[in-house]
PDB file of N, CA and C in Angstrom:
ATOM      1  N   UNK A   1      11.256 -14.595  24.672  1.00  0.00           N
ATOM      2  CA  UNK A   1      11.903 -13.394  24.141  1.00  0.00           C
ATOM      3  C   UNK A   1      11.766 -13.353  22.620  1.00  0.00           C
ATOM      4  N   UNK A   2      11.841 -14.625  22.145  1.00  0.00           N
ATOM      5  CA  UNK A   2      11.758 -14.639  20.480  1.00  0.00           C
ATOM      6  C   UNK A   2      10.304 -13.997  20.217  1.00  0.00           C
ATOM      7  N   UNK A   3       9.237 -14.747  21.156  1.00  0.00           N
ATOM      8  CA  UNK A   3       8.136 -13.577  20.536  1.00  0.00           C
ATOM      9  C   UNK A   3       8.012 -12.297  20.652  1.00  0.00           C
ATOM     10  N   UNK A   4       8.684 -11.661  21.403  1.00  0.00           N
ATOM     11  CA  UNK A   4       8.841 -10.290  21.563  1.00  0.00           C
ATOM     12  C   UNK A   4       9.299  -9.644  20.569  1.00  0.00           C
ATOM     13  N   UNK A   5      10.578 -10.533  20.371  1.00  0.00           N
ATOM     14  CA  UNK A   5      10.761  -9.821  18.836  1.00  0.00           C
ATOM     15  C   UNK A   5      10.375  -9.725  18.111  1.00  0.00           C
ATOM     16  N   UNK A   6       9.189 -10.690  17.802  1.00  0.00           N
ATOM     17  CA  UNK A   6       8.646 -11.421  16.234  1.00  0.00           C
ATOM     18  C   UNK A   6       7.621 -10.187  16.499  1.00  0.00           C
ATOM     19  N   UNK A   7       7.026 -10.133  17.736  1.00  0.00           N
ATOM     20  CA  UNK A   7       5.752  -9.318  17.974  1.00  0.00           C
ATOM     21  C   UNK A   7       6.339  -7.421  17.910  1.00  0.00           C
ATOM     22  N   UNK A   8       7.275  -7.246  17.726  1.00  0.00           N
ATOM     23  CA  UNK A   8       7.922  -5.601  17.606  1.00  0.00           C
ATOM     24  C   UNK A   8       7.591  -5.794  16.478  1.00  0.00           C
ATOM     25  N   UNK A   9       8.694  -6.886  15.365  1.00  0.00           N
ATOM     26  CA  UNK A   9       9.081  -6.551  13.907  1.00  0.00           C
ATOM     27  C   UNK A   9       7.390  -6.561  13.631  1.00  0.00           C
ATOM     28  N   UNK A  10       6.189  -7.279  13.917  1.00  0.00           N
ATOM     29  CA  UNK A  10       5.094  -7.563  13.179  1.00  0.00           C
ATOM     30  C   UNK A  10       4.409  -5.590  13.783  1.00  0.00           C
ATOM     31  N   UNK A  11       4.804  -5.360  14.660  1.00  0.00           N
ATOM     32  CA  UNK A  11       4.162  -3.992  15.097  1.00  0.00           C
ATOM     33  C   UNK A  11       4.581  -3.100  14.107  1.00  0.00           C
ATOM     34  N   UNK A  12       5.778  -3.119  13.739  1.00  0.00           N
ATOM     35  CA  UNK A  12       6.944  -1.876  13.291  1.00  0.00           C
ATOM     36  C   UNK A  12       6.260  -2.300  11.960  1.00  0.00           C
ATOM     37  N   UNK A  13       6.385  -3.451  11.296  1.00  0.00           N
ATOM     38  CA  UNK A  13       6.061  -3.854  10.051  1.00  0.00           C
ATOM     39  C   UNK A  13       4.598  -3.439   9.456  1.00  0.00           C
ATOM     40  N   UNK A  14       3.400  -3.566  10.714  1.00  0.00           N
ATOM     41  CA  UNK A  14       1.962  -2.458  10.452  1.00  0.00           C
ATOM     42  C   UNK A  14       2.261  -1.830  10.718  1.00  0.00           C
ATOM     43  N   UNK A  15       2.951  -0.479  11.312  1.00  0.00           N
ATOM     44  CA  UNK A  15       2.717   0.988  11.364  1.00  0.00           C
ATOM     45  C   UNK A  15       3.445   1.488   9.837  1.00  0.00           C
ATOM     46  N   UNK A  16       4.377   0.634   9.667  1.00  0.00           N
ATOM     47  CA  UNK A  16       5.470   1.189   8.431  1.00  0.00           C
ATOM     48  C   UNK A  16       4.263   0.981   6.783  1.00  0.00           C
ATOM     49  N   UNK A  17       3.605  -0.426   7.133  1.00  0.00           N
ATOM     50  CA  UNK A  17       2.440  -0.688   5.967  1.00  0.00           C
ATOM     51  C   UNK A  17       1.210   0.727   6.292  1.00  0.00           C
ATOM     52  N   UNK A  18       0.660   0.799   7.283  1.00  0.00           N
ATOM     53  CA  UNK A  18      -0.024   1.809   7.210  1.00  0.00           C
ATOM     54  C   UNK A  18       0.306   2.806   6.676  1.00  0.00           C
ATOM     55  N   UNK A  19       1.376   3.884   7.146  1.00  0.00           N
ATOM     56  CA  UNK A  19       2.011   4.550   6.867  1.00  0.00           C
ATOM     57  C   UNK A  19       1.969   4.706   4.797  1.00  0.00           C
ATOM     58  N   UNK A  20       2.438   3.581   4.180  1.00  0.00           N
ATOM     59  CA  UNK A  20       2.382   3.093   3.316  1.00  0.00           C
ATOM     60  C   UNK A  20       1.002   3.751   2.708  1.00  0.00           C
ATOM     61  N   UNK A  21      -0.026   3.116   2.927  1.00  0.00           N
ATOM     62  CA  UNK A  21      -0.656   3.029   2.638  1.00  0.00           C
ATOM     63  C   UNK A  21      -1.813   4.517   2.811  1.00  0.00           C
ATOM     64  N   UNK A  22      -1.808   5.359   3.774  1.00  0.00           N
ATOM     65  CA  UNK A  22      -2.191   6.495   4.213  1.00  0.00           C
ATOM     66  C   UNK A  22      -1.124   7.055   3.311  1.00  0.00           C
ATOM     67  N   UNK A  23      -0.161   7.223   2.898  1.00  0.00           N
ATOM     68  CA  UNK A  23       0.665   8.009   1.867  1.00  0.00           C
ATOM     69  C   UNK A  23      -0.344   7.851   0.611  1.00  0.00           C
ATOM     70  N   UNK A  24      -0.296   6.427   0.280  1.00  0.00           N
ATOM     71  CA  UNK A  24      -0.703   6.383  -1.084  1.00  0.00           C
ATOM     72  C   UNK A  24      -2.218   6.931  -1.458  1.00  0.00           C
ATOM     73  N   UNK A  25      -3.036   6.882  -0.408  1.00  0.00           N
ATOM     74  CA  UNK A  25      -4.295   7.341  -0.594  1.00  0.00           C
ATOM     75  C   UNK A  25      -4.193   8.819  -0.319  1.00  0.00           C
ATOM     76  N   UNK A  26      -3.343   9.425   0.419  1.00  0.00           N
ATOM     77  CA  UNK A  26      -3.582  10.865   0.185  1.00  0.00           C
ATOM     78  C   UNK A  26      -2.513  11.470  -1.185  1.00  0.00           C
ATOM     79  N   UNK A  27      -1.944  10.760  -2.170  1.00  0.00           N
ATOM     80  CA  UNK A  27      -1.666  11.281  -3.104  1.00  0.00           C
ATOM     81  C   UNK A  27      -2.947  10.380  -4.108  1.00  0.00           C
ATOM     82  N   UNK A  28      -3.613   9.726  -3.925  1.00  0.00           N
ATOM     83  CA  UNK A  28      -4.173   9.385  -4.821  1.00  0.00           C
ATOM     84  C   UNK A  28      -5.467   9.888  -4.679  1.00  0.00           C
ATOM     85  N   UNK A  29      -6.216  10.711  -3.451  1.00  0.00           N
ATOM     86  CA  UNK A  29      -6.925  11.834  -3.738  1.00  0.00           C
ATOM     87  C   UNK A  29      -6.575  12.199  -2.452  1.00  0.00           C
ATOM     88  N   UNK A  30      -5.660  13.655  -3.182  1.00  0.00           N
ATOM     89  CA  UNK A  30      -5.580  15.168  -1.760  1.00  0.00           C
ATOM     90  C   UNK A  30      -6.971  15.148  -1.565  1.00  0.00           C
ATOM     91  N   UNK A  31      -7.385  15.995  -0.625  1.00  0.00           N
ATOM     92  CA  UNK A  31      -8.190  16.516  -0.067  1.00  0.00           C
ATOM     93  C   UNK A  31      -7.852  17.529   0.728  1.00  0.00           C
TER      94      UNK A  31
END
């Protein structure tokens, strides 16, 4: 069960970095 958790927070933790990161490149060139 502990990896389940570890394996959500590491899921939640890349979509939230992507997220992140797809923000910063579309203010750092709109298109």
């Amino acid at each position: 069960m502990a990896t389940t958790a570890l394996r959500n927070r590491l899921v939640a933790g890349g979509l939230a970095g992507l997220a992140a990161v797809a923000g910063g490149y579309t203010i750092a060139y709109p298109y």
